[in-house]
PDB file of N, CA and C in Angstrom:
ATOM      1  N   UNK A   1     117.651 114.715 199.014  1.00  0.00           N
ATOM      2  CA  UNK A   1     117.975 114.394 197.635  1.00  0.00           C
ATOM      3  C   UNK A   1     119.218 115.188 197.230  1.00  0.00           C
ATOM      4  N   UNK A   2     120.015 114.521 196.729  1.00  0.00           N
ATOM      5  CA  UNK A   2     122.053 115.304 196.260  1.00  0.00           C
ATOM      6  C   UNK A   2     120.936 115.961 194.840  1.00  0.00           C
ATOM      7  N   UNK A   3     122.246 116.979 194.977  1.00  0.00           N
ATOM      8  CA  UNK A   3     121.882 117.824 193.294  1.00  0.00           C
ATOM      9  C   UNK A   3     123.290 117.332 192.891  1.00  0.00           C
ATOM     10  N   UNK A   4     123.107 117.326 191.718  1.00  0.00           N
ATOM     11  CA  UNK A   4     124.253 117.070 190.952  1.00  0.00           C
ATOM     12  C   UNK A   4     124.035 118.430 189.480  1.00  0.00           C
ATOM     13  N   UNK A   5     125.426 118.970 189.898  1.00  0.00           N
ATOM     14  CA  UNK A   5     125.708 120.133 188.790  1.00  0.00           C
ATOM     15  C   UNK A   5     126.177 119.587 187.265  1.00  0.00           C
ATOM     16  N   UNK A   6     125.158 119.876 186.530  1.00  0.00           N
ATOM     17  CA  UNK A   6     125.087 119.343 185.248  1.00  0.00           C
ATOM     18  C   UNK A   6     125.766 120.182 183.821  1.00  0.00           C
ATOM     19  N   UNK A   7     125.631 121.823 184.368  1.00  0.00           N
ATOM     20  CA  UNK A   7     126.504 122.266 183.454  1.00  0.00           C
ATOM     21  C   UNK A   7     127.091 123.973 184.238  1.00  0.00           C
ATOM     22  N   UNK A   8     128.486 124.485 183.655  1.00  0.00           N
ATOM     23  CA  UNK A   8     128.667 125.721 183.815  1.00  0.00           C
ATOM     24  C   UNK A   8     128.887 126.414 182.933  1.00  0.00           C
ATOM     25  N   UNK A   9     128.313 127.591 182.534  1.00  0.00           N
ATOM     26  CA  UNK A   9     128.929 128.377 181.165  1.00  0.00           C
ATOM     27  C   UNK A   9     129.085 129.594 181.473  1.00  0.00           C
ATOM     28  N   UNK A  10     129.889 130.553 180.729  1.00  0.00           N
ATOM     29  CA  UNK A  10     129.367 132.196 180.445  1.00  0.00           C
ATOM     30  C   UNK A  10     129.043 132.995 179.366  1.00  0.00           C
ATOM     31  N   UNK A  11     127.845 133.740 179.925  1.00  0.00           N
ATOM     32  CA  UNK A  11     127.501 134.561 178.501  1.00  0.00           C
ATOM     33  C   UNK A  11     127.925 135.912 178.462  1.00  0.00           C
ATOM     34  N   UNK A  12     127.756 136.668 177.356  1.00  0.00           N
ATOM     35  CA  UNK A  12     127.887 138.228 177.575  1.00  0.00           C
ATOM     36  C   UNK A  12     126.737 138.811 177.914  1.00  0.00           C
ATOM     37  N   UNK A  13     126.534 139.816 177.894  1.00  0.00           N
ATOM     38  CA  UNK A  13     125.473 141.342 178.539  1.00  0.00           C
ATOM     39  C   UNK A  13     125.109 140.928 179.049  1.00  0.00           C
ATOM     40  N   UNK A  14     125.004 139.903 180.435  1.00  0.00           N
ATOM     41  CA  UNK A  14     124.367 139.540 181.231  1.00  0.00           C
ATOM     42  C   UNK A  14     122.759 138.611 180.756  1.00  0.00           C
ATOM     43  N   UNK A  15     123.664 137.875 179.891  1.00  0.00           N
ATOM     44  CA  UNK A  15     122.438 136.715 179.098  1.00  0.00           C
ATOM     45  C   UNK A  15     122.303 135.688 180.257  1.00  0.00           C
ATOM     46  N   UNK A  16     121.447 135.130 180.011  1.00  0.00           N
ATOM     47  CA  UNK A  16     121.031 134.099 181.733  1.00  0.00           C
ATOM     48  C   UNK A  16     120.460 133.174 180.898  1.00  0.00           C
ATOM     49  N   UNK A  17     120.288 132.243 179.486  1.00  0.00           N
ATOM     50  CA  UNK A  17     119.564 132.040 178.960  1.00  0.00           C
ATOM     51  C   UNK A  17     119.764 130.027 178.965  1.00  0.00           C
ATOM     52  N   UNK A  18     118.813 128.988 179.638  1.00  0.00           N
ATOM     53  CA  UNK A  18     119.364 128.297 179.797  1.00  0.00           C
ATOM     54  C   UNK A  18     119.258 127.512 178.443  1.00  0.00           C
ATOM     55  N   UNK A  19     120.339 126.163 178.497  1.00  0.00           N
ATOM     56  CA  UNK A  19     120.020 125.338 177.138  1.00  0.00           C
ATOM     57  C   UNK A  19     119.295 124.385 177.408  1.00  0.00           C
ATOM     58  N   UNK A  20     118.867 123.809 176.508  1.00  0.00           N
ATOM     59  CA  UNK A  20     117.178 122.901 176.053  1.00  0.00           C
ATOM     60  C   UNK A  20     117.992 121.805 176.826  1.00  0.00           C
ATOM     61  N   UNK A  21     117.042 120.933 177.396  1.00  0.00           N
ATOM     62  CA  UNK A  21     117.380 119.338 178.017  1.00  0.00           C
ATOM     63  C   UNK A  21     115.826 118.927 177.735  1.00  0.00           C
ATOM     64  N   UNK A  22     115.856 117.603 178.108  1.00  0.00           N
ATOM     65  CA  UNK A  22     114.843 117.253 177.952  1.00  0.00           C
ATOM     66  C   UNK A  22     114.591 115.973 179.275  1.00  0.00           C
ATOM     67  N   UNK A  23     115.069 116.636 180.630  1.00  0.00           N
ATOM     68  CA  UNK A  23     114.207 116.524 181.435  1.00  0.00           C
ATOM     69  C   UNK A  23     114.895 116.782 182.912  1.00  0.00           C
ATOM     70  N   UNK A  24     113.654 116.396 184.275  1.00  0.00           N
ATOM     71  CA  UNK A  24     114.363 117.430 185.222  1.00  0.00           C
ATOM     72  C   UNK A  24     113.878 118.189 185.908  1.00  0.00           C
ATOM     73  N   UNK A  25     114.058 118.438 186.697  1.00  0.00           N
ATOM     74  CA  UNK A  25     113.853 119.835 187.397  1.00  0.00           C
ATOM     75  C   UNK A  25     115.062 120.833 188.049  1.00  0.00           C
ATOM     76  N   UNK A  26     115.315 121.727 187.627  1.00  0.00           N
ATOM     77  CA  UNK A  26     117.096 122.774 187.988  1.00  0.00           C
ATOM     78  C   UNK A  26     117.125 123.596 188.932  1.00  0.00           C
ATOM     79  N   UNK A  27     117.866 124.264 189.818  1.00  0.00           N
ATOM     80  CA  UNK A  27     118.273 124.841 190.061  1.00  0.00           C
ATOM     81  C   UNK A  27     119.024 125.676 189.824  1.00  0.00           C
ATOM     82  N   UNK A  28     119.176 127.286 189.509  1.00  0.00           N
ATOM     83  CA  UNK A  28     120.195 127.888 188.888  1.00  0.00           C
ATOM     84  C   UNK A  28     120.744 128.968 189.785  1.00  0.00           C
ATOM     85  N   UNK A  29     122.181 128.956 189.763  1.00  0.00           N
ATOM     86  CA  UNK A  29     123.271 130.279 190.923  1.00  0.00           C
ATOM     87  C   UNK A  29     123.462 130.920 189.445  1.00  0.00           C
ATOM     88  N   UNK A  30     124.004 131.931 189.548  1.00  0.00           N
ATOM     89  CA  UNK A  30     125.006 132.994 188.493  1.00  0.00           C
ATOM     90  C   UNK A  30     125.773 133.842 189.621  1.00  0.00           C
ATOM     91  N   UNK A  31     126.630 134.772 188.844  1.00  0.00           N
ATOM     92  CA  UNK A  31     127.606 135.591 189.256  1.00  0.00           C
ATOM     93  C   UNK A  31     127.928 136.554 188.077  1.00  0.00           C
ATOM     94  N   UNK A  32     127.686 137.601 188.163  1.00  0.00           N
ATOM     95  CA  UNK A  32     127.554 138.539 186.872  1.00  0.00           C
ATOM     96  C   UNK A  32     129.197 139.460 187.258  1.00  0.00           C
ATOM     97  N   UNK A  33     129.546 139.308 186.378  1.00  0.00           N
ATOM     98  CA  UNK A  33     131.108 140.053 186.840  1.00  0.00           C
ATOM     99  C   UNK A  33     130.961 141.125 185.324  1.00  0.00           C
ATOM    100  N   UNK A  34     131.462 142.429 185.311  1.00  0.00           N
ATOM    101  CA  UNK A  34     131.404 142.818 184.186  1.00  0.00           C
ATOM    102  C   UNK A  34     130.262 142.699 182.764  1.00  0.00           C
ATOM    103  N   UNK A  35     130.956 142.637 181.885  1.00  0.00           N
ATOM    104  CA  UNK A  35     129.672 142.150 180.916  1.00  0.00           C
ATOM    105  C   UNK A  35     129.262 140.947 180.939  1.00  0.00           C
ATOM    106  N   UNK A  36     129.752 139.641 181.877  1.00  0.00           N
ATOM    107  CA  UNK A  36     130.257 138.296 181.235  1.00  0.00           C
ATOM    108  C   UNK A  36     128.804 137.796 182.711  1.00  0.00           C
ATOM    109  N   UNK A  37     128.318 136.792 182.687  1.00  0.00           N
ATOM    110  CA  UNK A  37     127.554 136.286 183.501  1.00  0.00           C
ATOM    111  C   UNK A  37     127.689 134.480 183.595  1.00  0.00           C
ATOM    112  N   UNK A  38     128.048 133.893 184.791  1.00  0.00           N
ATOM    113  CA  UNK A  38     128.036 132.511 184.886  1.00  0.00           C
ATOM    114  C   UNK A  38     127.086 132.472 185.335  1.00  0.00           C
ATOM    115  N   UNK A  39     126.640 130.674 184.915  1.00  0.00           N
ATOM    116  CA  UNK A  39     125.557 130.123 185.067  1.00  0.00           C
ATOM    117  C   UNK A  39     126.194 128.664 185.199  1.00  0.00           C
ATOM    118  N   UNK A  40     125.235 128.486 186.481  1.00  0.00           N
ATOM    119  CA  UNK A  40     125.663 127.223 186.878  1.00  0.00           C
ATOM    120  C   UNK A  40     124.039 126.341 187.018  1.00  0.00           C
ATOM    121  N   UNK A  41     123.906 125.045 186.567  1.00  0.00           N
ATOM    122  CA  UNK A  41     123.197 124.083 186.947  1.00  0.00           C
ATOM    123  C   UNK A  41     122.747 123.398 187.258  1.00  0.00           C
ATOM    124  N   UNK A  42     121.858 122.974 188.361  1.00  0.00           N
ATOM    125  CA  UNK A  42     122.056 121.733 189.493  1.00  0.00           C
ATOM    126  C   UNK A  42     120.809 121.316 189.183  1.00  0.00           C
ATOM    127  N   UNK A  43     120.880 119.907 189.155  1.00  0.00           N
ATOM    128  CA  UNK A  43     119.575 119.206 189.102  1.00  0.00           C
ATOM    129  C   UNK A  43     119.185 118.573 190.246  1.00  0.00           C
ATOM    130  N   UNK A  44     117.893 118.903 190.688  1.00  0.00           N
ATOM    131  CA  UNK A  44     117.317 118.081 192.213  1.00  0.00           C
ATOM    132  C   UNK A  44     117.608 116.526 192.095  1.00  0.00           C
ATOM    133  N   UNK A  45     117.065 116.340 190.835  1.00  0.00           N
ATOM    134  CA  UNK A  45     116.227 114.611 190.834  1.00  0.00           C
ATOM    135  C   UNK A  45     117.628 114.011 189.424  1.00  0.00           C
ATOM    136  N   UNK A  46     118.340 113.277 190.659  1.00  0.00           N
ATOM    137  CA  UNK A  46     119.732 112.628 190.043  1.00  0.00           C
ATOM    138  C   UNK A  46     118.863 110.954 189.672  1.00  0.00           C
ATOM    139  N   UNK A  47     117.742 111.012 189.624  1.00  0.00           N
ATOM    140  CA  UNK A  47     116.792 109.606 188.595  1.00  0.00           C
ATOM    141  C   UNK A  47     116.947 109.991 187.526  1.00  0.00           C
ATOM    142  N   UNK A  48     116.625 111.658 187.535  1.00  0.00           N
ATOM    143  CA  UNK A  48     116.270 111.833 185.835  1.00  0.00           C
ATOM    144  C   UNK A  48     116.798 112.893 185.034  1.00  0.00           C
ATOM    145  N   UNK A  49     118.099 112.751 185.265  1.00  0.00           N
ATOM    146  CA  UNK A  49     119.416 113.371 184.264  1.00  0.00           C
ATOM    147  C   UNK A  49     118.988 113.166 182.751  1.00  0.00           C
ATOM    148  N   UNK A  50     119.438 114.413 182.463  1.00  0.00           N
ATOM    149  CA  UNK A  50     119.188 114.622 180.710  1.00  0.00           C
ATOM    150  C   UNK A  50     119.768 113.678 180.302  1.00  0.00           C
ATOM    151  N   UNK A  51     119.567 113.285 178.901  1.00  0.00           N
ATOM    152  CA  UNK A  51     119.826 112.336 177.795  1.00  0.00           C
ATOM    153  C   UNK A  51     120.418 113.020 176.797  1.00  0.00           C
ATOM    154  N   UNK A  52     119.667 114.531 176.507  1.00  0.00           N
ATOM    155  CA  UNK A  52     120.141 115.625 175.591  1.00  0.00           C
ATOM    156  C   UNK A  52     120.144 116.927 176.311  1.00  0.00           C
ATOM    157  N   UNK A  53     120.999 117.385 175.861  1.00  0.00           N
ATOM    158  CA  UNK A  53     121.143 118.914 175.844  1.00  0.00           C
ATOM    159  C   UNK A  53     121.455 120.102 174.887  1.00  0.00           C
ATOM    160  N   UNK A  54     121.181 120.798 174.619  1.00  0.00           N
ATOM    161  CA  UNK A  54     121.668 121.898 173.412  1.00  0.00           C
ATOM    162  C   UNK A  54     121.629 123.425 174.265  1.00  0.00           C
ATOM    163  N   UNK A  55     122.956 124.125 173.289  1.00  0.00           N
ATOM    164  CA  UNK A  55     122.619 125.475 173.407  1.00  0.00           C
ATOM    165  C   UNK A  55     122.899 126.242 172.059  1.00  0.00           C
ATOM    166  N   UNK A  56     122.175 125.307 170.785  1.00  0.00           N
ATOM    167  CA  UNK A  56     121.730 125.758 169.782  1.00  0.00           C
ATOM    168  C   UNK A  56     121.464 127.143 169.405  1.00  0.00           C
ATOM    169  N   UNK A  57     122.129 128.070 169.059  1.00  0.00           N
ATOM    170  CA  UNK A  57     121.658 129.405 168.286  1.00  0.00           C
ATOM    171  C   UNK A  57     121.951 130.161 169.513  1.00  0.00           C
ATOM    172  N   UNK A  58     122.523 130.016 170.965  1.00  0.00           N
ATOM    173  CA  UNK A  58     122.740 130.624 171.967  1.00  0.00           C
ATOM    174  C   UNK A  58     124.060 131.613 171.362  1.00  0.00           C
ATOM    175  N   UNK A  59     123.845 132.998 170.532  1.00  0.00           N
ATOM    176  CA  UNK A  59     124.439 133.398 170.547  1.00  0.00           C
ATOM    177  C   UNK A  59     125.635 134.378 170.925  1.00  0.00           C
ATOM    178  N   UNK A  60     124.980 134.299 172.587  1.00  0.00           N
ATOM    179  CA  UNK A  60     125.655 134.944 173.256  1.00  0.00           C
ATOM    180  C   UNK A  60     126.612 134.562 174.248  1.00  0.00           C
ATOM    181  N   UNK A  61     126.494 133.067 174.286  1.00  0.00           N
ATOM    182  CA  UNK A  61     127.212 131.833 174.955  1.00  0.00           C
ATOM    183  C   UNK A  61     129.152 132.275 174.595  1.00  0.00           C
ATOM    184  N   UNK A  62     129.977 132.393 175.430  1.00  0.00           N
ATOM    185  CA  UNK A  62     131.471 132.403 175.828  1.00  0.00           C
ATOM    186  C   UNK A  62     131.675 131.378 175.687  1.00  0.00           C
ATOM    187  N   UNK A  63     132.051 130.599 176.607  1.00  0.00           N
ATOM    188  CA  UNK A  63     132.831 129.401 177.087  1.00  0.00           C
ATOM    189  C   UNK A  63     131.493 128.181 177.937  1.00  0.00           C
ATOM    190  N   UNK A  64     132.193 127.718 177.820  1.00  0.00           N
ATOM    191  CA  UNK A  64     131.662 126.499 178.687  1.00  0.00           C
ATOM    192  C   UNK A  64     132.733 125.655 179.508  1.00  0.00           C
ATOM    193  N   UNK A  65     132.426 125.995 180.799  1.00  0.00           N
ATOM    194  CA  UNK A  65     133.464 125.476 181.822  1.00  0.00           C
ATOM    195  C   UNK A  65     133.140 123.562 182.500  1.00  0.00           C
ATOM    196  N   UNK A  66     131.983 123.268 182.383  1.00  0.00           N
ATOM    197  CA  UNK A  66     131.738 122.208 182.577  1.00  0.00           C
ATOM    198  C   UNK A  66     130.223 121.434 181.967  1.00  0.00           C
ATOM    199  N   UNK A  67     130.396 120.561 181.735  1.00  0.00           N
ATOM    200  CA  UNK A  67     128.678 119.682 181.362  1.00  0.00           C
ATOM    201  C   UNK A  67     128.912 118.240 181.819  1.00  0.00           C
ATOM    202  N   UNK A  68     127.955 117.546 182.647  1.00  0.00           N
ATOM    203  CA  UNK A  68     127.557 116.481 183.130  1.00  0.00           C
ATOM    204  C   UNK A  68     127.238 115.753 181.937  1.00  0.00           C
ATOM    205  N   UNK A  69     128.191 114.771 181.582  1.00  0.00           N
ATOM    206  CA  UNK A  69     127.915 114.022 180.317  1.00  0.00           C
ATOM    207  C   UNK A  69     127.446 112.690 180.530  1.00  0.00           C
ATOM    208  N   UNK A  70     127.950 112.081 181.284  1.00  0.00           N
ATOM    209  CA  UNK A  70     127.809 110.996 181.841  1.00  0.00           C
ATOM    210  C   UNK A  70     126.222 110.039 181.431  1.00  0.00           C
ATOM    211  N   UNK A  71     125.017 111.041 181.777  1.00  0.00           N
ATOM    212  CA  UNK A  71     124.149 110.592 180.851  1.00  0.00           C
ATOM    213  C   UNK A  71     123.573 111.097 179.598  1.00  0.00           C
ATOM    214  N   UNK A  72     124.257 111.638 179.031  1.00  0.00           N
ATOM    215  CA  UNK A  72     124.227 112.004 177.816  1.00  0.00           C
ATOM    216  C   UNK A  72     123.834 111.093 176.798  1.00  0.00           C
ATOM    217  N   UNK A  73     123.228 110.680 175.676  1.00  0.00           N
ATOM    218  CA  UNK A  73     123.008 109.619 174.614  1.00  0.00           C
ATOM    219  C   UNK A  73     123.237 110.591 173.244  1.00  0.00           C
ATOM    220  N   UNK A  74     123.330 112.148 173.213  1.00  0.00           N
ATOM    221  CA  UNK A  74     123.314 112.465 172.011  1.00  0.00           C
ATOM    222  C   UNK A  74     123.662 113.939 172.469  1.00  0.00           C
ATOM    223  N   UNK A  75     124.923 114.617 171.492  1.00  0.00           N
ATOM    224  CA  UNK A  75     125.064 115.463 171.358  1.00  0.00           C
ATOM    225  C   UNK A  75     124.832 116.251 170.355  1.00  0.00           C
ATOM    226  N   UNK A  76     123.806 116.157 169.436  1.00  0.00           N
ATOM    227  CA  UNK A  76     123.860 116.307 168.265  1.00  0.00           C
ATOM    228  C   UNK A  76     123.306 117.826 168.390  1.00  0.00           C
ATOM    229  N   UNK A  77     123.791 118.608 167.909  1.00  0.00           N
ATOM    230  CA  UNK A  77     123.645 120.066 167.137  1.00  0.00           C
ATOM    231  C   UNK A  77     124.077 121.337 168.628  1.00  0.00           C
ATOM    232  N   UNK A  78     124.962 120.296 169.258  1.00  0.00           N
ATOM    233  CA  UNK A  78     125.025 121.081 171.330  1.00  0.00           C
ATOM    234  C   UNK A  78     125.171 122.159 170.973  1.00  0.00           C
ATOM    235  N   UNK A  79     126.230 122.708 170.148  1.00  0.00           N
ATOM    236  CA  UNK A  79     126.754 123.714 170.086  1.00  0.00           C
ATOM    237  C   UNK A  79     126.324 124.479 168.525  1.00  0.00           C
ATOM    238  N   UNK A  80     125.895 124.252 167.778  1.00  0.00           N
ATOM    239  CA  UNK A  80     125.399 124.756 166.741  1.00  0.00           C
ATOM    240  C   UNK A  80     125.024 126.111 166.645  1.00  0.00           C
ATOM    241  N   UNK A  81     125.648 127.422 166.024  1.00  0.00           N
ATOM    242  CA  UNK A  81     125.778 128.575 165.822  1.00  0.00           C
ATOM    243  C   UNK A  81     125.568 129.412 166.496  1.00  0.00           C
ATOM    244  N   UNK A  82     126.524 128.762 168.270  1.00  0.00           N
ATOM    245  CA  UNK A  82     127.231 129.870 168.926  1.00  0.00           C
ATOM    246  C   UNK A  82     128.271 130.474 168.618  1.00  0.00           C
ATOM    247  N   UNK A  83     127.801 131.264 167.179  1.00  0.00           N
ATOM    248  CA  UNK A  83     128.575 131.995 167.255  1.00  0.00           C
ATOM    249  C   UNK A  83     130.304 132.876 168.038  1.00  0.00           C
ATOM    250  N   UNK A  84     129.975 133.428 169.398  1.00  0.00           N
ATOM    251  CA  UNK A  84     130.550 133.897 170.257  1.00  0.00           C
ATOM    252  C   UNK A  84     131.568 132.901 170.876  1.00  0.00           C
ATOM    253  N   UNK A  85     131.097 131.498 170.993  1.00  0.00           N
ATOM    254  CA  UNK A  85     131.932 130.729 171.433  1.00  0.00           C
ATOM    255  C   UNK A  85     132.882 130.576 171.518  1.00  0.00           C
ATOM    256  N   UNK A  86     134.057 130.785 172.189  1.00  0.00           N
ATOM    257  CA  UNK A  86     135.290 130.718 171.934  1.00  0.00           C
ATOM    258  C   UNK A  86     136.266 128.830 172.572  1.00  0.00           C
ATOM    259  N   UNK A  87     135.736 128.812 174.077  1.00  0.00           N
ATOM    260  CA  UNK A  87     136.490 127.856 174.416  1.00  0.00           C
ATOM    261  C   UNK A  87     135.244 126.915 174.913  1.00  0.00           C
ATOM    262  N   UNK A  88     135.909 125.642 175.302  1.00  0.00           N
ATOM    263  CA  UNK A  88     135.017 124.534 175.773  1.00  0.00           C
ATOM    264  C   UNK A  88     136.018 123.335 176.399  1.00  0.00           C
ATOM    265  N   UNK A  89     135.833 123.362 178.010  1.00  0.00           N
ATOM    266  CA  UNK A  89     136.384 122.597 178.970  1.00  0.00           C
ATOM    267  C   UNK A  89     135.655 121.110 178.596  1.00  0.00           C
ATOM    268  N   UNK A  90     136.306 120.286 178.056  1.00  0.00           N
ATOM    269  CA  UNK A  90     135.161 118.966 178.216  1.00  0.00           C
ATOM    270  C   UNK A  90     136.414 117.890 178.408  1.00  0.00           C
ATOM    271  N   UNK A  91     137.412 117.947 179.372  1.00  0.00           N
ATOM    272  CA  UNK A  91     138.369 116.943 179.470  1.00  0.00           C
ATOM    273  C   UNK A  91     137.692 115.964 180.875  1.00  0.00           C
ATOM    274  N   UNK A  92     136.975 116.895 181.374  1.00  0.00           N
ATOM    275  CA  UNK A  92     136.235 115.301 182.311  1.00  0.00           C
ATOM    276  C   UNK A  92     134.879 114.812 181.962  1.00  0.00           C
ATOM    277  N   UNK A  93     134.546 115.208 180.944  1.00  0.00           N
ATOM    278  CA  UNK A  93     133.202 114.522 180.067  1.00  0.00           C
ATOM    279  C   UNK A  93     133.097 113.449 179.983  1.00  0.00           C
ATOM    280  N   UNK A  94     132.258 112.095 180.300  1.00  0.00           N
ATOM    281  CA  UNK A  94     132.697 111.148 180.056  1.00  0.00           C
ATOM    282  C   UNK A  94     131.218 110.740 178.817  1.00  0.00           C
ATOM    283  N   UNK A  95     132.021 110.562 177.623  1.00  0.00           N
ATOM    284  CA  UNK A  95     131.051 110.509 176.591  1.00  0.00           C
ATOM    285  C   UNK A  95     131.204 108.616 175.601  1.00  0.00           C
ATOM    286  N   UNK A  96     130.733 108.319 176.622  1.00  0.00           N
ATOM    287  CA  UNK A  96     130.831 107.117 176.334  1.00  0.00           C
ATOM    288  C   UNK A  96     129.502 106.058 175.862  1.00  0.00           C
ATOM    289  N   UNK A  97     128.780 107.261 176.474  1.00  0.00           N
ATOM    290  CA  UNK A  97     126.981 107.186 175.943  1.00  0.00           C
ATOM    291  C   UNK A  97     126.399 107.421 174.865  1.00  0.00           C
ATOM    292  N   UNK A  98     127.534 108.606 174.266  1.00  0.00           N
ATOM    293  CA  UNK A  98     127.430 109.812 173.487  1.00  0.00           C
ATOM    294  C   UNK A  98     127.326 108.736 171.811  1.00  0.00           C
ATOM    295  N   UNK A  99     125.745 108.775 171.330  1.00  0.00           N
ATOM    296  CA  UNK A  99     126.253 108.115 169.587  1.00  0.00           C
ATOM    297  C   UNK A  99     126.137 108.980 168.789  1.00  0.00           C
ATOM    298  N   UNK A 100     125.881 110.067 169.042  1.00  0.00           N
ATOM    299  CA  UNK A 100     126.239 111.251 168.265  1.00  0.00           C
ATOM    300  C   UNK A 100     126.433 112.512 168.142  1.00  0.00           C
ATOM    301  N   UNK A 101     127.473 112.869 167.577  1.00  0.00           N
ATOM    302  CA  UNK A 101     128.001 114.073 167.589  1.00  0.00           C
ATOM    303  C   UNK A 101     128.153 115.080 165.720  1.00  0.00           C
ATOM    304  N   UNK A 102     126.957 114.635 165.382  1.00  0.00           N
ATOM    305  CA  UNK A 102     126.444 115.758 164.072  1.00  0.00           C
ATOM    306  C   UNK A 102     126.462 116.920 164.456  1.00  0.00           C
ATOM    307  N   UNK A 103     126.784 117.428 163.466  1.00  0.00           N
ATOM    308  CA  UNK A 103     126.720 118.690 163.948  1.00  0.00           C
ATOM    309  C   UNK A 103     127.428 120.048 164.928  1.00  0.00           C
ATOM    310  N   UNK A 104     127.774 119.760 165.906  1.00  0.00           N
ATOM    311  CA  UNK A 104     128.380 119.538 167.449  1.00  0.00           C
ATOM    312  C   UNK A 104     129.106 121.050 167.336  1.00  0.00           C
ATOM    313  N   UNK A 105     130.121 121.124 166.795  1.00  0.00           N
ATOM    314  CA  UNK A 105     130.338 122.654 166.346  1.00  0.00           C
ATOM    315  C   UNK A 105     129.866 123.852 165.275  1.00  0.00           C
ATOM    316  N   UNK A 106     129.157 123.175 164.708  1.00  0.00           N
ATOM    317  CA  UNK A 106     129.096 123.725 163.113  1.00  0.00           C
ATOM    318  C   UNK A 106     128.356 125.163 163.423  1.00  0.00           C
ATOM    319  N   UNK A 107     128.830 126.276 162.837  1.00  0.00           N
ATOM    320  CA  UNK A 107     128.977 127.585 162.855  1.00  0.00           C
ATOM    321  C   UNK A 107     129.299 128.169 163.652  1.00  0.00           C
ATOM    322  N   UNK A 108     130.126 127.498 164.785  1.00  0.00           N
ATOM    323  CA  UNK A 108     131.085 127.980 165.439  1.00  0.00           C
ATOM    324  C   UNK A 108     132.054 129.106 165.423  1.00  0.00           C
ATOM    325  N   UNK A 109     132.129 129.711 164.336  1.00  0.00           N
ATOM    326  CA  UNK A 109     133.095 130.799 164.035  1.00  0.00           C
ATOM    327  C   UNK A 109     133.821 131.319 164.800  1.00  0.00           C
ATOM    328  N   UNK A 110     133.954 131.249 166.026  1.00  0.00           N
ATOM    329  CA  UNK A 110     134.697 132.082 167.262  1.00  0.00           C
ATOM    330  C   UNK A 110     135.830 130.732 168.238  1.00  0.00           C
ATOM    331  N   UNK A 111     135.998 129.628 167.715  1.00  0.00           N
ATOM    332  CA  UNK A 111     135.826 129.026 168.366  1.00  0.00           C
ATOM    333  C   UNK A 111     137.311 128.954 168.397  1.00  0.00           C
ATOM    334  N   UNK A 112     137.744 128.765 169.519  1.00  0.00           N
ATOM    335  CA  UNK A 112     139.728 129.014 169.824  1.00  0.00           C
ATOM    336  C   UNK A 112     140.504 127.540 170.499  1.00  0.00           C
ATOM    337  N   UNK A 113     139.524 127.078 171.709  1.00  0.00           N
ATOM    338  CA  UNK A 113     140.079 126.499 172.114  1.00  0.00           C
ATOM    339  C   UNK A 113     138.739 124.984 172.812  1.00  0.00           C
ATOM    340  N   UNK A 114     139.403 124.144 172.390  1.00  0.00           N
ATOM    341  CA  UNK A 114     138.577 123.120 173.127  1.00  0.00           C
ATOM    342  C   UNK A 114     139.405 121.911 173.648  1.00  0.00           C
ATOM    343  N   UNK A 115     139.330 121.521 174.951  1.00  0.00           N
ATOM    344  CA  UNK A 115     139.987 121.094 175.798  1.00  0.00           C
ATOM    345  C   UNK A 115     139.270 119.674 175.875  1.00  0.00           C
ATOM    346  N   UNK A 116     140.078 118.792 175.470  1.00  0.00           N
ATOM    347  CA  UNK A 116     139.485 117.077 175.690  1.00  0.00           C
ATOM    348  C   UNK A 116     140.691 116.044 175.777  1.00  0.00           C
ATOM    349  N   UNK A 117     141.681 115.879 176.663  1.00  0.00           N
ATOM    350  CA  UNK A 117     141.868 115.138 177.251  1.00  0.00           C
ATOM    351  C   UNK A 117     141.755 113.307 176.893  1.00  0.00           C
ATOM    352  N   UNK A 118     140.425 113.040 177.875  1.00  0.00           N
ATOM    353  CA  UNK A 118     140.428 112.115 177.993  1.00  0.00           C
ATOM    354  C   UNK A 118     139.275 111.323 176.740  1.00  0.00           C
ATOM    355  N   UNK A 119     138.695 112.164 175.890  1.00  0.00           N
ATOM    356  CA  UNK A 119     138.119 111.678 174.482  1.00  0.00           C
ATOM    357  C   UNK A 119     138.927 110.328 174.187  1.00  0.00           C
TER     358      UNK A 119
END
């Protein structure tokens, strides 16, 4: 069975904390460099890719280097008061599934740079 890597992010103090989906079974690598910790996500069972995902109130969440959008149906509240957040890679996202995006940054306060391309 292929895994397919569904998301990459980094947090500070060595937060490992994953975001909500709603379904699946994962696999998780990291790499803790300094204060900052990646987290990477692979899902066994490429039948049953999330629909949603959030990392709601993840306030210790950096960046986000990649997310498997492809089956996505709703982004609603993804990013909602990460605080810390600064950047977000989503130029190969393909959000074409995506009917909503409420919410999506809101209390973002940190937020510098977001990269979208092909939106």
């Amino acid at each position: 069975m292929a895994q397919i890597k569904i998301a990459e992010y980094v947090m500070t103090n060595g937060s490992n904390v994953l975001p909500s989906f709603n379904s699946g079974v994962t696999v998780t690598t990291e790499d803790t460099v300094g204060n900052s910790t990646t987290t990477r996500i692979l899902y066994c069972d490429e039948t049953a890719l999330p629909t949603e995902m959030s990392f709601k109130q993840q306030t210790e969440l950096l960046e986000v280097n990649y997310i498997y959008a492809s089956s996505l149906t709703s982004a609603w509240q993804m990013f909602m008061d990460c605080t810390k957040l600064t950047t977000v890679r989503a130029d190969d996202w393909d959000v074409s599934h995506i009917t909503t995006f409420n919410g999506f940054f809101m209390g973002c306060s940190s937020l510098q740079y977001f990269y979208s391309n092909n939106w």
